[in-house]
C-alpha atoms as a PDB file:
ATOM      1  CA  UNK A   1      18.011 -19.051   8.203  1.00  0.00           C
ATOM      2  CA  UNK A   2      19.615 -20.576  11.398  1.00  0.00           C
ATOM      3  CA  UNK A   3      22.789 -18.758  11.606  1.00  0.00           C
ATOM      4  CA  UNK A   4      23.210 -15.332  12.639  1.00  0.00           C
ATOM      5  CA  UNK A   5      26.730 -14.588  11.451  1.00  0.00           C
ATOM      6  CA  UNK A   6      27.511 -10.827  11.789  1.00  0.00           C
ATOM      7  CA  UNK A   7      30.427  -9.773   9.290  1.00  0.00           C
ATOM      8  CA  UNK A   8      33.800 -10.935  10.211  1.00  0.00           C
ATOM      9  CA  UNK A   9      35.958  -7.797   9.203  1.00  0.00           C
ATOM     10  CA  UNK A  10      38.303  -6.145  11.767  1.00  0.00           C
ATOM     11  CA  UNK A  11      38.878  -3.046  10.170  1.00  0.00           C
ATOM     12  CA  UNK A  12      39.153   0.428  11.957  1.00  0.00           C
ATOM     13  CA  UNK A  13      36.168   1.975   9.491  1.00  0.00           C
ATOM     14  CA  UNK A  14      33.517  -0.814   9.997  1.00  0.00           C
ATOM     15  CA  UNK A  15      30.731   0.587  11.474  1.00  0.00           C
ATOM     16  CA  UNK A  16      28.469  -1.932  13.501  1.00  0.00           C
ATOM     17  CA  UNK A  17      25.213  -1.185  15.012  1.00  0.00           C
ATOM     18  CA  UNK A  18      24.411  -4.337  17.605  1.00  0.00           C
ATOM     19  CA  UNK A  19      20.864  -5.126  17.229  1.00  0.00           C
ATOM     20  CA  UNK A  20      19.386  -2.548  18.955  1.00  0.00           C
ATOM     21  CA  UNK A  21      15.103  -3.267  17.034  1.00  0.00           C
ATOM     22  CA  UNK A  22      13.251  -0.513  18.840  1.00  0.00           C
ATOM     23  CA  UNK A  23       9.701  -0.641  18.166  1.00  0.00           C
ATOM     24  CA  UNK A  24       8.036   2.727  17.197  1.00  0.00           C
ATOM     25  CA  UNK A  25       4.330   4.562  17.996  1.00  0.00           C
ATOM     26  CA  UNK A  26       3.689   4.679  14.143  1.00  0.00           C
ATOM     27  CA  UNK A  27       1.595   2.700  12.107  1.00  0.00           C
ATOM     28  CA  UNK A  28       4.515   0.888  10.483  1.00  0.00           C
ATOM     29  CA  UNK A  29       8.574   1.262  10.848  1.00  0.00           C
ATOM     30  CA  UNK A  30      11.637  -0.920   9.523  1.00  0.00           C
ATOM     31  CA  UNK A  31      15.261  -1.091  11.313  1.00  0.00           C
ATOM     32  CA  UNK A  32      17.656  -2.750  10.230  1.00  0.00           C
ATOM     33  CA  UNK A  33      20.425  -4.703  12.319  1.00  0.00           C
ATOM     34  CA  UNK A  34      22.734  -2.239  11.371  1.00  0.00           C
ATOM     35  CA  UNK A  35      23.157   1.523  11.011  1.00  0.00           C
ATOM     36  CA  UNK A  36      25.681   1.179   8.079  1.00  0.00           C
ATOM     37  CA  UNK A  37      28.116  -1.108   7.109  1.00  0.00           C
ATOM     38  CA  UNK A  38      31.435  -0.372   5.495  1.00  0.00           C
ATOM     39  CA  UNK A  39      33.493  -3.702   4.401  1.00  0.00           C
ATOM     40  CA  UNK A  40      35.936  -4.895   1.794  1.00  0.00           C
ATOM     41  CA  UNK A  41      34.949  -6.623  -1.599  1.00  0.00           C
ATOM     42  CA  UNK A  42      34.222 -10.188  -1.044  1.00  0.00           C
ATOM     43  CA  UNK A  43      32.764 -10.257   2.762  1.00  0.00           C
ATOM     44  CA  UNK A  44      30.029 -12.391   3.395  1.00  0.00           C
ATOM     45  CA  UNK A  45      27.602 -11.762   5.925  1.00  0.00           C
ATOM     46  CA  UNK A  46      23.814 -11.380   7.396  1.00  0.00           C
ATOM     47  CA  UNK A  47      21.880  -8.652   7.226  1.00  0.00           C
ATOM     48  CA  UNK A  48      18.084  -8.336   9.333  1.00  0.00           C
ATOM     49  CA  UNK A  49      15.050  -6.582   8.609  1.00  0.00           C
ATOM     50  CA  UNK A  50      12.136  -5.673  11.301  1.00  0.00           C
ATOM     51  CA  UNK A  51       8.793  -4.383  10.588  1.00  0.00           C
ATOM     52  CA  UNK A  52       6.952  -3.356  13.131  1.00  0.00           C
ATOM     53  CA  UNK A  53       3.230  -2.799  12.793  1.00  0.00           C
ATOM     54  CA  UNK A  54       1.535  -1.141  15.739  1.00  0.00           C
ATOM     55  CA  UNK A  55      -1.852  -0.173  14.242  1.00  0.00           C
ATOM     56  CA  UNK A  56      -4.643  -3.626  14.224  1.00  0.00           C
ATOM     57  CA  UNK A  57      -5.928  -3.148  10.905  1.00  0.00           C
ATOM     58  CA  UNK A  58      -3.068  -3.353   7.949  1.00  0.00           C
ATOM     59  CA  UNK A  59      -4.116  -2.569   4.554  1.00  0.00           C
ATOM     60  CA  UNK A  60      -1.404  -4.567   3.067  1.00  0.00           C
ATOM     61  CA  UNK A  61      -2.698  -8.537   3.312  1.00  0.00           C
ATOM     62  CA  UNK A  62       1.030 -10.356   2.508  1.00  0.00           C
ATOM     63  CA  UNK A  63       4.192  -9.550   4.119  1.00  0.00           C
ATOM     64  CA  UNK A  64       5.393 -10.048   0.439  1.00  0.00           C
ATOM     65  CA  UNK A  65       3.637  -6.283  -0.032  1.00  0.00           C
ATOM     66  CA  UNK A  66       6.414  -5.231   1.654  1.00  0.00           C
ATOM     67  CA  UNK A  67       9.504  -4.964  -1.553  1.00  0.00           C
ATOM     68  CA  UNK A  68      13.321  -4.632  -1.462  1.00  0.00           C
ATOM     69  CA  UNK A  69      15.771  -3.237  -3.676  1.00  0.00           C
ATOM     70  CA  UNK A  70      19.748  -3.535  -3.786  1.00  0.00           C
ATOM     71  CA  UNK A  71      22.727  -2.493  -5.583  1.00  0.00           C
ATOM     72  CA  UNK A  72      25.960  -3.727  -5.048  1.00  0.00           C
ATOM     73  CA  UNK A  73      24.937  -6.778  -3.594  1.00  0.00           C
ATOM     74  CA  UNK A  74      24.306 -10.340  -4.169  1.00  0.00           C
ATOM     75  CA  UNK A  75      22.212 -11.961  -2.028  1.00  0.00           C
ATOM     76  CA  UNK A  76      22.969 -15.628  -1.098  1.00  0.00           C
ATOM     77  CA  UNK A  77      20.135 -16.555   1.071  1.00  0.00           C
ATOM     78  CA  UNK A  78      16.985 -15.375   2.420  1.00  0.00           C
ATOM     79  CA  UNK A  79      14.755 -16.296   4.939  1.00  0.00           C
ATOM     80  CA  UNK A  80      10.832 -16.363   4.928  1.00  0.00           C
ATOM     81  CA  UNK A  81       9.288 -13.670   7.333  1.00  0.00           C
ATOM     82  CA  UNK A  82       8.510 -14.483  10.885  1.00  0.00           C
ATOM     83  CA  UNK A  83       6.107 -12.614  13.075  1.00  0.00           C
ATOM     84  CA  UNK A  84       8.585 -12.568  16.306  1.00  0.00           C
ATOM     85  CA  UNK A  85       5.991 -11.056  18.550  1.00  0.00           C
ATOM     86  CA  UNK A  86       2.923  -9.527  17.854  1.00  0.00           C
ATOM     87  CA  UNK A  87       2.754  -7.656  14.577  1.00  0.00           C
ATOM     88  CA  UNK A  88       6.755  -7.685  14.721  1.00  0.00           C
ATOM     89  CA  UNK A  89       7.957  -9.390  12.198  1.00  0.00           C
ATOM     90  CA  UNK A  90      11.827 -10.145  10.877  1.00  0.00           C
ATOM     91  CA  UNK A  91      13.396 -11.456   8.484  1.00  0.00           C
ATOM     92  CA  UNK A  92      17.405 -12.483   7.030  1.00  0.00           C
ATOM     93  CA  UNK A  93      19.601 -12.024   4.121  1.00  0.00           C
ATOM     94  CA  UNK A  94      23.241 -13.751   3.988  1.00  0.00           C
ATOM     95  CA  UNK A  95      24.701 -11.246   1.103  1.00  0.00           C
ATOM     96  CA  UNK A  96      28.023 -11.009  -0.468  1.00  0.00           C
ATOM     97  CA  UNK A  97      29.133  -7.593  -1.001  1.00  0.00           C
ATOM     98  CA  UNK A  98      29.826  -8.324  -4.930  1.00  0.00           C
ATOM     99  CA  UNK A  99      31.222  -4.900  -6.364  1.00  0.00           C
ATOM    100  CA  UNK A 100      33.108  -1.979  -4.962  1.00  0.00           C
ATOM    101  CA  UNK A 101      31.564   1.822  -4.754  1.00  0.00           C
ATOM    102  CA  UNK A 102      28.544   2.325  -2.454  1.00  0.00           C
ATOM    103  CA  UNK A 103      25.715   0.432  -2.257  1.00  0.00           C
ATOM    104  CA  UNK A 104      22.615  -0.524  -0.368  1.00  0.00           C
ATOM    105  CA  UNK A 105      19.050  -2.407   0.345  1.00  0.00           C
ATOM    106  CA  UNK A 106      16.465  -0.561   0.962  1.00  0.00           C
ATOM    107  CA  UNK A 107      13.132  -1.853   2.177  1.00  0.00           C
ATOM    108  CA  UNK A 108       9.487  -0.139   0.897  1.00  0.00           C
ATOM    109  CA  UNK A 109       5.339  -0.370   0.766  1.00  0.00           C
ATOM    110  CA  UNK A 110       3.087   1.566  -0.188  1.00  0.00           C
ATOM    111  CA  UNK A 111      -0.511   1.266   1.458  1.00  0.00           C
ATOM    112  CA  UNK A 112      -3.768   3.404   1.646  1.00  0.00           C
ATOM    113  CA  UNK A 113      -3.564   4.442   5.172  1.00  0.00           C
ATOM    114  CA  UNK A 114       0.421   5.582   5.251  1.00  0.00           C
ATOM    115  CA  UNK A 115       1.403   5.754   1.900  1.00  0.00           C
ATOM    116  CA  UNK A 116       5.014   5.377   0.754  1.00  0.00           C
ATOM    117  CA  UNK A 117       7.329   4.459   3.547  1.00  0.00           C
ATOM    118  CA  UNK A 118      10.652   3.349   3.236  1.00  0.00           C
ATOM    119  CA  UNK A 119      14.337   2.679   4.654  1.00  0.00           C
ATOM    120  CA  UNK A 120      17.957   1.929   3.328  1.00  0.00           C
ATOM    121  CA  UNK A 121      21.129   0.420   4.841  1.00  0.00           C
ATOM    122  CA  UNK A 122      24.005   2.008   3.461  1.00  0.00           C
ATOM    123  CA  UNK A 123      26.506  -0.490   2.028  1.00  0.00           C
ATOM    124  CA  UNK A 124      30.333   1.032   1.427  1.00  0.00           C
ATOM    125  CA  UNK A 125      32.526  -1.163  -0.539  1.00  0.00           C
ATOM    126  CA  UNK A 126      36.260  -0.988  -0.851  1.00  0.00           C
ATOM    127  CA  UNK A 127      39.455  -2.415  -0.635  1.00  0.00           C
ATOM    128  CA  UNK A 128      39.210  -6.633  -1.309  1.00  0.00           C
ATOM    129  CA  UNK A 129      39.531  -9.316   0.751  1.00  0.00           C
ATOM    130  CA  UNK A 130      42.280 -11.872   0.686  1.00  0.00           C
ATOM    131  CA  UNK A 131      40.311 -14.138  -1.263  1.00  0.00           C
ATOM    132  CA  UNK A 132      39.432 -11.822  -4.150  1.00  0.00           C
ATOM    133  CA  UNK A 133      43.107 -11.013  -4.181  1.00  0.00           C
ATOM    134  CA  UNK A 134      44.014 -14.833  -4.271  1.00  0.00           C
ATOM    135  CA  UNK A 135      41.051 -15.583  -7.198  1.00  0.00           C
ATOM    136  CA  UNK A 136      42.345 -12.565  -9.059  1.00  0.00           C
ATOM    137  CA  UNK A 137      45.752 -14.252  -9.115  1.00  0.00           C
ATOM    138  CA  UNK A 138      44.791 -17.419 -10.457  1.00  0.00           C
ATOM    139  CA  UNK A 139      43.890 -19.560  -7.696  1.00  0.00           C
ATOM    140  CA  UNK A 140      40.305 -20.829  -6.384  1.00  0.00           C
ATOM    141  CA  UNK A 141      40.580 -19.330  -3.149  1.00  0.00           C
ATOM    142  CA  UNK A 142      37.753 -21.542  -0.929  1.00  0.00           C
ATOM    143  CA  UNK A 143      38.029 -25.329  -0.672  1.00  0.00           C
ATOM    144  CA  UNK A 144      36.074 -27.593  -2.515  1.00  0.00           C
ATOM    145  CA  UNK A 145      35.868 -31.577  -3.913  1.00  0.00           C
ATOM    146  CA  UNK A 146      34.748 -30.098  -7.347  1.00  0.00           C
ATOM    147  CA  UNK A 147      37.670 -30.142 -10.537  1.00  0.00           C
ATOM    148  CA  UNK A 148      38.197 -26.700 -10.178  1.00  0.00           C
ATOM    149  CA  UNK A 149      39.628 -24.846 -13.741  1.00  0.00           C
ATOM    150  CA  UNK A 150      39.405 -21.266 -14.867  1.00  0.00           C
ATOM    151  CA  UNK A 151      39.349 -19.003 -17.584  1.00  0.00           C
ATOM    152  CA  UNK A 152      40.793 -15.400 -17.891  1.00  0.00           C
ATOM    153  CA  UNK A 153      39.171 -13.158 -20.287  1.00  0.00           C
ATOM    154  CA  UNK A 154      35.844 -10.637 -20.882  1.00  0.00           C
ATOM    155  CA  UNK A 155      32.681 -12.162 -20.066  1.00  0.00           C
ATOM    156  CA  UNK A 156      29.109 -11.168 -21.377  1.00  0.00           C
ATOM    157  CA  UNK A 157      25.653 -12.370 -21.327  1.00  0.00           C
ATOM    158  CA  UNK A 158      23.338 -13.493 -23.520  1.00  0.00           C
ATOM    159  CA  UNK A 159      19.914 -15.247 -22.999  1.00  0.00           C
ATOM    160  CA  UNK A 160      20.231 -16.719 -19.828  1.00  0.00           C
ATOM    161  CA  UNK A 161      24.035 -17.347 -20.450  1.00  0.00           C
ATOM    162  CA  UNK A 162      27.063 -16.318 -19.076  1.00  0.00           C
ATOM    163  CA  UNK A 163      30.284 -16.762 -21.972  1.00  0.00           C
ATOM    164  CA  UNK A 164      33.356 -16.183 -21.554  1.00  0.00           C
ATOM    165  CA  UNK A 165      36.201 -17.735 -24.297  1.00  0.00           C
ATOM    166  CA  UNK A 166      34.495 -20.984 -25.701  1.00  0.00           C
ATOM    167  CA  UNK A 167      32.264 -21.618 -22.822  1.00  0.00           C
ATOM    168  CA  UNK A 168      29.036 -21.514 -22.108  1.00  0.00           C
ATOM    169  CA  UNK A 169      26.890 -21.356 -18.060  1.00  0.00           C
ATOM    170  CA  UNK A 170      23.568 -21.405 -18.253  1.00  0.00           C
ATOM    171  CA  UNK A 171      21.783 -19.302 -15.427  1.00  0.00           C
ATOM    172  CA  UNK A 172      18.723 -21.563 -14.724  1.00  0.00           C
ATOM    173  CA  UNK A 173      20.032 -23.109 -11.718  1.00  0.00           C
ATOM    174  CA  UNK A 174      21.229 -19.541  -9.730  1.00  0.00           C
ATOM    175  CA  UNK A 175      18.844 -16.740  -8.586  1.00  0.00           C
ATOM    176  CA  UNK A 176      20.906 -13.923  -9.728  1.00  0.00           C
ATOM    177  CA  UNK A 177      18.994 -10.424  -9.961  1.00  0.00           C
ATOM    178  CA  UNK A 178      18.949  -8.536 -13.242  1.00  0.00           C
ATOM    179  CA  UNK A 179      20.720  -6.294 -11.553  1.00  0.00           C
ATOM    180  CA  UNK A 180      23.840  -8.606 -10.515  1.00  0.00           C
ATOM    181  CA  UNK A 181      23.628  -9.708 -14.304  1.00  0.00           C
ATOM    182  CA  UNK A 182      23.253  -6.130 -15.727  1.00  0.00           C
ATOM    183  CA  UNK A 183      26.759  -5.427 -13.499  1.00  0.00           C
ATOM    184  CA  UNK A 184      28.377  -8.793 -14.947  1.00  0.00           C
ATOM    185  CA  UNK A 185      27.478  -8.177 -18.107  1.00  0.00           C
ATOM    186  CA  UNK A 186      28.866  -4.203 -18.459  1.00  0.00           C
ATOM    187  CA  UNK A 187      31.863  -5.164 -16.642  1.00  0.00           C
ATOM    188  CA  UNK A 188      34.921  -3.888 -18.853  1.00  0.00           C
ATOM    189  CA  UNK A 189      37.935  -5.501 -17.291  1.00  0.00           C
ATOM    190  CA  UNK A 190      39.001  -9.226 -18.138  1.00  0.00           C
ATOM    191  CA  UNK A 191      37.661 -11.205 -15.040  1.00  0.00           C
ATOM    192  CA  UNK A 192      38.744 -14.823 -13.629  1.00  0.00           C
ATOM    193  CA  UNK A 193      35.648 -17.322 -14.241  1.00  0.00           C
ATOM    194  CA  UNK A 194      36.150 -20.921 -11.898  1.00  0.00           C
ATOM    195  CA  UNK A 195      33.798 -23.284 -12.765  1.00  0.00           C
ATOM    196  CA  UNK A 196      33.567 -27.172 -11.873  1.00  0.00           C
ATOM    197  CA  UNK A 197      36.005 -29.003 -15.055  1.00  0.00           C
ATOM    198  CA  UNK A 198      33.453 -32.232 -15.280  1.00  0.00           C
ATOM    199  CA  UNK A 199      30.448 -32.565 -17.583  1.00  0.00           C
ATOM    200  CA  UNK A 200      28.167 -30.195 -16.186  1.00  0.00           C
ATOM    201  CA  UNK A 201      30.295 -27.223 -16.029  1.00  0.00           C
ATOM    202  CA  UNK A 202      28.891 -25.770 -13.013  1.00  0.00           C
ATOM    203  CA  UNK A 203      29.806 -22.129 -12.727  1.00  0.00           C
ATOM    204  CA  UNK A 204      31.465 -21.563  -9.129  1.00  0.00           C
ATOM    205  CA  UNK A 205      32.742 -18.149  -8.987  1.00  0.00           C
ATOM    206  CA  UNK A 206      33.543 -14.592 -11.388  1.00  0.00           C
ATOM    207  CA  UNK A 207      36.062 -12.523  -9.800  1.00  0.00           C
ATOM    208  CA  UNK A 208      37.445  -9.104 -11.125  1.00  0.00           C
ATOM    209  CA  UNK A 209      39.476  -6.468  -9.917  1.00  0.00           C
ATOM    210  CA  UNK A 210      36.015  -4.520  -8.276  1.00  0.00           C
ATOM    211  CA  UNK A 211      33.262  -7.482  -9.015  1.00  0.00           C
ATOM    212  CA  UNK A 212      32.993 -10.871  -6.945  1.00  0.00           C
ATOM    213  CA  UNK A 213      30.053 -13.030  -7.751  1.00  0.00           C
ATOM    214  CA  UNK A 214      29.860 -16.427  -5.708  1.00  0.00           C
ATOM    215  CA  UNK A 215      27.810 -19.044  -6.940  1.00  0.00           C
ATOM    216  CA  UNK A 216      29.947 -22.023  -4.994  1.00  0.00           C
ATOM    217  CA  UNK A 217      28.371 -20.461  -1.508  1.00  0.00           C
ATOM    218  CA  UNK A 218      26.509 -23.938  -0.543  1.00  0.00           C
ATOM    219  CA  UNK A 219      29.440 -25.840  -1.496  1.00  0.00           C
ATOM    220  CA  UNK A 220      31.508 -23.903   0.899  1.00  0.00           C
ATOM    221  CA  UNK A 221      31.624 -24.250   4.709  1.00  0.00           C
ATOM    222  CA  UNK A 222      31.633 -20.932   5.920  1.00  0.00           C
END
């Protein structure tokens, strides 16, 4: 990932910690490039990981040892790890904050020297952003050269599916975590689906009154 974009919210309750990576004396630590974040439904934004390893001989052989977990979230893109400096290494998510209540990622290994370490951003969602507001309405709120049409109604899921009315997305093309679908799926309010009106049907974006799920993102200049 490229781009650095912080969060673009102005509100009085976001709390921002500047990238302030401090590397520790212990065998391994993770910081994040923020202390918390508190932001409406709908904000897009980039979120970065450090690991710093200070001892020479690491027990765990990948950097893909090192696991994440979420909630709340869905995340759009990710970058690969890069080893900034010597045994500091850093990697990206660009996530959409996707339903309201409080959420996270959290970052964890477990190795035979340290055992269990791990650390979690706290995500707090409220409020919605002008464009959930204008996609709840009716109206596809980011512009696009797709057909754009919607449907209003419940949605559920079922084998790789998302249906909602008489249609039908498949789910082989996005990377959507079981947990994303698990929240889709047990949503209980009607929801706005916008999907591209040709032949393929592509699924663009599901928008409730406290869910937001973007799949249009790399249509979408940003």
């Amino acid at each position: 990932m490229t781009a650095k974009k912080l969060f673009n919210i102005t509100i009085l309750s976001l709390l921002f910690l500047l990238f302030t990576f401090t590397q520790f004396s212990l065998a391994c630590e993770f910081t994040f490039n923020y202390e918390s974040i508190e932001a409406p439904l709908g904000t897009v934004g980039d979120i970065g990981i450090r690991v710093y390893k200070t001892h020479n001989n690491c027990t765990l052989q990948s950097m893909d040892e090192y696991k994440f977990e979420k909630d709340n979230i869905q995340i759009l893109e990710e970058s690969e790890w890069q080893e900034i400096e010597s045994n500091v290494y850093e990697k990206w998510f660009k996530v959409l904050l996707s339903e309201k209540g409080d959420g996270y990622i959290l970052i964890w290994k477990e190795c035979s020297k340290e055992g269990y370490q791990e650390k979690k951003l706290p995500i707090k969602i409220k409020e919605s952003k002008e464009e959930v507001q204008q996609a709840i309405s009716g109206d596809y709120p980011y512009k696009t050269d797709n057909k754009v049409s919607n449907l209003n109604g419940d949605i559920k899921y079922e084998e790789d599916k998302f249906i909602i009315g008489d249609l039908v997305f498949e789910l082989s093309e996005f990377d959507l975590a079981a947990v994303n679908i698990e929240a889709i799926n047990g949503y209980q309010k009607p929801v706005y689906v916008y999907y591209d009106n040709t032949d393929n049907k592509k699924l663009l974006l599901i928008a409730g009154e406290d869910l937001y799920y973007r799949f249009d993102y790399q249509l979408d200049e940003e």
